[in-house]
C-alpha atoms as a PDB file:
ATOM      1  CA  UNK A   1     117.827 115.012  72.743  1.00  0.00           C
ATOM      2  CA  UNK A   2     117.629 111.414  74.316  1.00  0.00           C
ATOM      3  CA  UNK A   3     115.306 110.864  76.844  1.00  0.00           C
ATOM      4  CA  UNK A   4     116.829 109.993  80.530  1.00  0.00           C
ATOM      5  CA  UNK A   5     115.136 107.719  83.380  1.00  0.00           C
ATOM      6  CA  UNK A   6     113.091 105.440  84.027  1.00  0.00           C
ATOM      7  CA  UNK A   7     109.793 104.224  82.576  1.00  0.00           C
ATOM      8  CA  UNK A   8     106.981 103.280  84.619  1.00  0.00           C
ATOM      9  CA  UNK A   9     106.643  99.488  85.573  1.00  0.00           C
ATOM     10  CA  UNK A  10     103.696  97.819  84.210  1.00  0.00           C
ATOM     11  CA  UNK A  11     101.971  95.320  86.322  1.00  0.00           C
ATOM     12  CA  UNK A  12      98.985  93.070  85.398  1.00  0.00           C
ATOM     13  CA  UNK A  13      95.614  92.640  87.163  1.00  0.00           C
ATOM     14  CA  UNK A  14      96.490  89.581  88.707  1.00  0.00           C
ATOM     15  CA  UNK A  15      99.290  90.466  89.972  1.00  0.00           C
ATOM     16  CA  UNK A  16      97.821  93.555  91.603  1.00  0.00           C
ATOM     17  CA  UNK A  17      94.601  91.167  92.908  1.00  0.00           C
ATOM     18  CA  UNK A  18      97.373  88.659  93.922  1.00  0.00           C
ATOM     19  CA  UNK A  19      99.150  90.554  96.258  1.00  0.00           C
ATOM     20  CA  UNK A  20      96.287  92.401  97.534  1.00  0.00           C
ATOM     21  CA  UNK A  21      94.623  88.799  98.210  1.00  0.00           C
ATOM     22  CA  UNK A  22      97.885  87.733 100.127  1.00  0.00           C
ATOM     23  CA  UNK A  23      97.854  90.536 101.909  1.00  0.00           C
ATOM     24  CA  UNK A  24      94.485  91.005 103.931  1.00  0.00           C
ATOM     25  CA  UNK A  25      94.518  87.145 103.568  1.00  0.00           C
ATOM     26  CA  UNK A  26      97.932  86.703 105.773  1.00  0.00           C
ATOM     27  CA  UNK A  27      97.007  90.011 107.836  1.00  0.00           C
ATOM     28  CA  UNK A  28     100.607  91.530 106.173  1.00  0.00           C
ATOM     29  CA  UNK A  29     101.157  95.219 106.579  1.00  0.00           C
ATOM     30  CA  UNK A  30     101.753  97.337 103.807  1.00  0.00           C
ATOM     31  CA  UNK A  31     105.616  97.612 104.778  1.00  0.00           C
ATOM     32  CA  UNK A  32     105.540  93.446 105.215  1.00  0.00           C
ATOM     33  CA  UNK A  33     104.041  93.323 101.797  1.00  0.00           C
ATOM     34  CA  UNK A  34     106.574  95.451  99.913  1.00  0.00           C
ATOM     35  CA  UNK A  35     109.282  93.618 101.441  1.00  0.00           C
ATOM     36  CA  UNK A  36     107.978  89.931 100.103  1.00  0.00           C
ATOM     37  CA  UNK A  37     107.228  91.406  96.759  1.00  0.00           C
ATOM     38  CA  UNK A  38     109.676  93.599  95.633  1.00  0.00           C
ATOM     39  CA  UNK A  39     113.112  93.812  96.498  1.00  0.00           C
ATOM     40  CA  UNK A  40     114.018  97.000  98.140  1.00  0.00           C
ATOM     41  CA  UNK A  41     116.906  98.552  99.036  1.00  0.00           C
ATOM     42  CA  UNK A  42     116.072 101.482 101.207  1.00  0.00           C
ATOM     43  CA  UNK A  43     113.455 103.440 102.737  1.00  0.00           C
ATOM     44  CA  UNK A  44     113.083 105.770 100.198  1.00  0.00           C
ATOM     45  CA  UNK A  45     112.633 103.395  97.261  1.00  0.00           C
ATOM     46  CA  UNK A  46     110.205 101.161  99.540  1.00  0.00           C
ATOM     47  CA  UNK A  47     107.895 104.209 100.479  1.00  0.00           C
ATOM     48  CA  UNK A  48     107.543 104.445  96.507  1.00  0.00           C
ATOM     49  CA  UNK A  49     106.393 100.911  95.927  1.00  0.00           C
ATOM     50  CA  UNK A  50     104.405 101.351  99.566  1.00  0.00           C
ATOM     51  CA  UNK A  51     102.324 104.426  97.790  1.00  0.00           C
ATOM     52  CA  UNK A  52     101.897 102.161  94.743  1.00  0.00           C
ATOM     53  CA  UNK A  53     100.299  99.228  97.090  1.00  0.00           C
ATOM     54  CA  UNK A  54      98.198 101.893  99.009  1.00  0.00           C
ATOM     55  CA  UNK A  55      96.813 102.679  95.642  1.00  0.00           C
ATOM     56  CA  UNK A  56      95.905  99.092  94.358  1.00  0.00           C
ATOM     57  CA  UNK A  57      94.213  98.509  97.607  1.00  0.00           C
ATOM     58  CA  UNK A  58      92.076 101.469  97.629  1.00  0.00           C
ATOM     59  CA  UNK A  59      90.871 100.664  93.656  1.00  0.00           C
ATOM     60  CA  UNK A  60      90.242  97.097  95.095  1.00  0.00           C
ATOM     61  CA  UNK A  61      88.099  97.834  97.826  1.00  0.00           C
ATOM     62  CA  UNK A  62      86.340 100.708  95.795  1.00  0.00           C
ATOM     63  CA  UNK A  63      85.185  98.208  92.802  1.00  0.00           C
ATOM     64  CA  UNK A  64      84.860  95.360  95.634  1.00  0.00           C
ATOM     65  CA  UNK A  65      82.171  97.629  97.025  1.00  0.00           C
ATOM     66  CA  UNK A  66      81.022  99.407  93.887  1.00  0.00           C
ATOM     67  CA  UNK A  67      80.011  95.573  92.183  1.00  0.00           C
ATOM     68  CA  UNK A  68      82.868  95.689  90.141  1.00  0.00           C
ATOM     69  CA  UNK A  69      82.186  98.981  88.599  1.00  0.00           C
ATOM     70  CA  UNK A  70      84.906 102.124  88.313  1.00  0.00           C
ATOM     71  CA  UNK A  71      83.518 105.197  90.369  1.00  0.00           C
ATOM     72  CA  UNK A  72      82.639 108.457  88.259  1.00  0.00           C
ATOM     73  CA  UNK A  73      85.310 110.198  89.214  1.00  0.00           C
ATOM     74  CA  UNK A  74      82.563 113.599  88.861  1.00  0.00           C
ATOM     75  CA  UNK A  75      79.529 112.222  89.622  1.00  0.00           C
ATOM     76  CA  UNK A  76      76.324 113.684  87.954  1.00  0.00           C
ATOM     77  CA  UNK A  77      73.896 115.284  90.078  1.00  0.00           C
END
């Protein structure tokens, strides 16, 4: 049986610092942001690539905080 859909987009770290960067740096919303980066043609597909931002954003500002470091996701005790 042949596999249907899509496959998940691949983007690389500078891209994902990039648009972060432009971002806070231009005081864009998250909505503003999806709109200059990716060209979307509803609401529905723009609230997917709006998760996807939320997401980058949060990792950035964990490691910005963290010195660069990925949180244990179970910290030991």
């Amino acid at each position: 049986m042949k596999k249907t859909g899509r496959t998940n987009k691949v983007y690389s770290a500078e891209f994902k610092i990039s648009v972060i960067m432009d971002m806070r740096e231009n005081y864009l919303s998250h909505r503003e942001t999806v709109r200059k980066y990716w060209n979307t043609q509803n609401r529905t597909e723009e609230d997917k690539y709006l998760r996807t931002l939320k997401n980058w954003e949060h990792i950035y500002l964990d490691r910005r905080t963290n010195g660069g470091e990925k949180r244990q996701k179970y910290p030991l005790k």
